[in-house]
Protein backbone atom coordinates (compact mmCIF):
# COMPACT_ATOMS: atom_id res chain seq x y z
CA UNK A 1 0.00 0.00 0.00
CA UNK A 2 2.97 2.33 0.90
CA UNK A 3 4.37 2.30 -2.69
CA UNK A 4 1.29 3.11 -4.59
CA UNK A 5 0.65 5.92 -2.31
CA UNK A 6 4.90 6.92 -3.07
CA UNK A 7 3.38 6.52 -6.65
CA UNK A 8 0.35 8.52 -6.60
CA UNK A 9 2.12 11.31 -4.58
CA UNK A 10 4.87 11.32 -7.32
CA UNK A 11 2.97 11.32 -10.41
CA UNK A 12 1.25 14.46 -9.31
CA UNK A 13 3.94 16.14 -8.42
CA UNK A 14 5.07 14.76 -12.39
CA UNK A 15 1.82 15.75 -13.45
CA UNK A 16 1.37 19.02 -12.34
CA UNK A 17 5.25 20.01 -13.08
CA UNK A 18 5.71 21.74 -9.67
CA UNK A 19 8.87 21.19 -7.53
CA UNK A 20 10.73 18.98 -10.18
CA UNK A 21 14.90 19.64 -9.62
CA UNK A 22 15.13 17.26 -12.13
CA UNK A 23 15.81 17.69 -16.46
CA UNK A 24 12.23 18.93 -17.63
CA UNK A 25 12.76 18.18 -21.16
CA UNK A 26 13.81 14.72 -19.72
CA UNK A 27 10.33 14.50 -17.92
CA UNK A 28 8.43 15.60 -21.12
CA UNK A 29 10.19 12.13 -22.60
CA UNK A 30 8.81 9.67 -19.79
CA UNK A 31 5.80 7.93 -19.39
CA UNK A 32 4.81 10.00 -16.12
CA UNK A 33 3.24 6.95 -14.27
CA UNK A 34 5.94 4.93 -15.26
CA UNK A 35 8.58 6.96 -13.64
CA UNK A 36 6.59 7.90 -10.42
CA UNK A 37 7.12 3.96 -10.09
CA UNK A 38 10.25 4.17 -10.93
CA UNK A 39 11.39 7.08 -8.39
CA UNK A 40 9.12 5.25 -5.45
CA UNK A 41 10.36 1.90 -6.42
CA UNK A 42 13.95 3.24 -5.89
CA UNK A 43 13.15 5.16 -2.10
CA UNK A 44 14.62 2.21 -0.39
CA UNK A 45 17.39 1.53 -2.52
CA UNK A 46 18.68 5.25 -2.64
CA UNK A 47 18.44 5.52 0.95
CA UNK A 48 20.30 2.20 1.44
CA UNK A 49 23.44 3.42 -0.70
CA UNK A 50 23.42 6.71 0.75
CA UNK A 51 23.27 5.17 4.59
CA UNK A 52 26.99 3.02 3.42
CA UNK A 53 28.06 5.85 2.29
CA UNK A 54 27.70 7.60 4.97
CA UNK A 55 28.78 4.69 7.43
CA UNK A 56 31.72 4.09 5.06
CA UNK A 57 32.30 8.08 5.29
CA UNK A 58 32.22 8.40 9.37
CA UNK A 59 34.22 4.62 9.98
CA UNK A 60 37.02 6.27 7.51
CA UNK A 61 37.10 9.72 9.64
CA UNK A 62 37.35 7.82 13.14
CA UNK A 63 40.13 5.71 11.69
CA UNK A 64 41.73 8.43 10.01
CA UNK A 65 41.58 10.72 13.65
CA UNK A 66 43.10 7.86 15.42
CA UNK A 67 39.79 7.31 17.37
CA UNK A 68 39.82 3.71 18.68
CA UNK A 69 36.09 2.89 18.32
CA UNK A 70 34.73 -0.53 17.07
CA UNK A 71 33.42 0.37 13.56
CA UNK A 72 33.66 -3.47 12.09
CA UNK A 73 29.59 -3.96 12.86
CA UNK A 74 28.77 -0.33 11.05
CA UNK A 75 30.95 -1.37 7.85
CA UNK A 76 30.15 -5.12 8.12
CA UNK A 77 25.92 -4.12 8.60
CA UNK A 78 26.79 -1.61 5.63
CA UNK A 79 28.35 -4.51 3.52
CA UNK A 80 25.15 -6.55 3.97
CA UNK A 81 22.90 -3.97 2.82
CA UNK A 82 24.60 -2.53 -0.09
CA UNK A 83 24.81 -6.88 -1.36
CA UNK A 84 21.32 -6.68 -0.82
CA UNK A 85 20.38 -3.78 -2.14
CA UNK A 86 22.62 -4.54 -5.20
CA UNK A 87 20.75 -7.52 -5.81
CA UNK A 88 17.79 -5.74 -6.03
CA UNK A 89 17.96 -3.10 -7.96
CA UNK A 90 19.08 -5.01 -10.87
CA UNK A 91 15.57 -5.88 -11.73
CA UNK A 92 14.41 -2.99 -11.76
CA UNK A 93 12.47 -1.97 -14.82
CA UNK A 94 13.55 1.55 -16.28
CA UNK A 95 11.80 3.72 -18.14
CA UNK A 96 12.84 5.23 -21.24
CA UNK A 97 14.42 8.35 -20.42
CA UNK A 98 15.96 7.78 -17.15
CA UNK A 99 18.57 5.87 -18.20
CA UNK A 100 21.10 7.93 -17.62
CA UNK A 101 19.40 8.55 -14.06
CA UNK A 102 19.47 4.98 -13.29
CA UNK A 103 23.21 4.51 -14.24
CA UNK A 104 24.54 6.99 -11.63
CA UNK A 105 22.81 5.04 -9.39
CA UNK A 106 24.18 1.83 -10.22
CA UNK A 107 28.07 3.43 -10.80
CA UNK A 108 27.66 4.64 -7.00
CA UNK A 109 26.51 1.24 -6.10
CA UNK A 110 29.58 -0.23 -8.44
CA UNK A 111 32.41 1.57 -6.66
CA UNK A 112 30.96 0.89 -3.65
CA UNK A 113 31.24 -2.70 -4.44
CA UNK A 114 34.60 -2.44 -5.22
CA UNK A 115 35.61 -1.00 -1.89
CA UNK A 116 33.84 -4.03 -0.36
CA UNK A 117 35.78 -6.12 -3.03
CA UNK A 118 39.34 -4.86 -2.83
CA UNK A 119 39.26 -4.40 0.99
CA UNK A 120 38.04 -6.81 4.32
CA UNK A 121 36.94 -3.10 6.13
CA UNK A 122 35.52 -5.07 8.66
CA UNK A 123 38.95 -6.47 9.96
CA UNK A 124 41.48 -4.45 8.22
CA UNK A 125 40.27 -0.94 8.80
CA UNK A 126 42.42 -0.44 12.05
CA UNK A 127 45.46 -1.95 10.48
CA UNK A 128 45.45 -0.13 7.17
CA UNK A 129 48.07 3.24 6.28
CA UNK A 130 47.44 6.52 5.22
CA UNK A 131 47.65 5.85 1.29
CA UNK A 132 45.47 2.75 1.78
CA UNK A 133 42.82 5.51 3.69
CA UNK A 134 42.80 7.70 1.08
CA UNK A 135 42.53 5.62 -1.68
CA UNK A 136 39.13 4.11 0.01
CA UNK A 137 37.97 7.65 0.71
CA UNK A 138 38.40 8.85 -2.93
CA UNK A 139 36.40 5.42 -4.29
CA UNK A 140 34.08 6.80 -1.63
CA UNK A 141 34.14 10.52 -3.32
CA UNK A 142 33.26 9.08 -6.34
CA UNK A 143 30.42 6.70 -5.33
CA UNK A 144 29.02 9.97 -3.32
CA UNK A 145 29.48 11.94 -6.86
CA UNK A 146 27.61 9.29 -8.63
CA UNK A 147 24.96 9.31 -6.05
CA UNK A 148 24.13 13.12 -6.35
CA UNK A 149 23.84 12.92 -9.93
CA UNK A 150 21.08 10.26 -9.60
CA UNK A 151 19.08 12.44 -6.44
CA UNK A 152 16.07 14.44 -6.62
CA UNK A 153 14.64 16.04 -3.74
CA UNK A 154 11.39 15.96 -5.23
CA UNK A 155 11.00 12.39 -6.08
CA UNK A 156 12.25 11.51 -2.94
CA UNK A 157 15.96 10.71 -3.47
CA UNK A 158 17.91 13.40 -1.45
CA UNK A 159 21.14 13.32 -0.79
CA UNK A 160 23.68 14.18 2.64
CA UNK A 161 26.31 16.15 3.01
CA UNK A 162 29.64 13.93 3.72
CA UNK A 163 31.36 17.11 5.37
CA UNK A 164 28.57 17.11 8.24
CA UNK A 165 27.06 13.96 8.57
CA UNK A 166 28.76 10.92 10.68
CA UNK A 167 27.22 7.18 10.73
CA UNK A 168 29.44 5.43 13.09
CA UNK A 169 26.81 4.58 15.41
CA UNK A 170 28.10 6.78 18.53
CA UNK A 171 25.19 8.44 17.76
């Protein structure tokens, strides 16, 4: 019931043309109901990437300030969730048009995956160097990038700011 009242909500706000920080000549090529299901079908998903990159973001900065917290359930939590999340969003159906939308998305979710990939974050995080920081936090720039191409406030994908947001659950 949730998700056809996410879709109802989002066509009209498609319909009527108000609000819309998106490409309007991009909107004028969609099927309107289509991509209200589209937007609400992605809520979860877009909220799920931007939650690891967030916990990715604030486990980094403690490790990087020498703070000796236990991050390894935040990243290993955020590992689970971005496999699951990857899993589903590859069904998704796309409408024509928002292609380009829905591959930001999925290049955020890719280099995301390849932090997961290249690194065991939940163990090695307190035993890795500076370069080794770095080079997970600029994956992580990119992945953010990627993400704020694909938001839109009005369809209910908004985004966080990385310089004053932490997830590392001493919150």
């Amino acid at each position: 019931m949730k998700i056809e009242t996410d879709v109802e909500s989002l066509y009209q706000k498609m319909v009527k043309g108000h609000s819309l920080d998106i490409n309007h000549k991009m909107i004028q090529l969609v099927d309107k109901e289509k991509s209200a299901i589209y937007f609400a079908s992605l809520q979860k998903d877009f909220d799920v990437v931007k939650r690891v990159v967030q916990a990715l973001s604030g486990s980094l900065l403690l490790m990087q300030l020498g703070v000796k917290q236990d991050v390894s359930l935040t990243v290993s939590t955020a590992k689970e969730s971005l496999v699951e999340t990857t899993k589903r969003i590859k069904d998704v159906v796309v409408p024509l048009g928002l292609k380009i939308h829905f591959d930001h998305l999925m290049y955020s979710v890719q280099a995301l995956n390849r932090i997961f990939t290249k690194y065991s974050l939940a163990e090695d995080i307190y035993f890795m160097n500076e370069r080794q920081l770095e080079e997970i936090q600029r994956a992580l720039d990119l992945a953010n990038s990627y993400l704020k191409k694909s938001s839109t406030f009005s369809m209910g994908l908004g985004m966080i700011s990385l310089e004053t947001s932490c997830f590392c659950g001493a919150h």
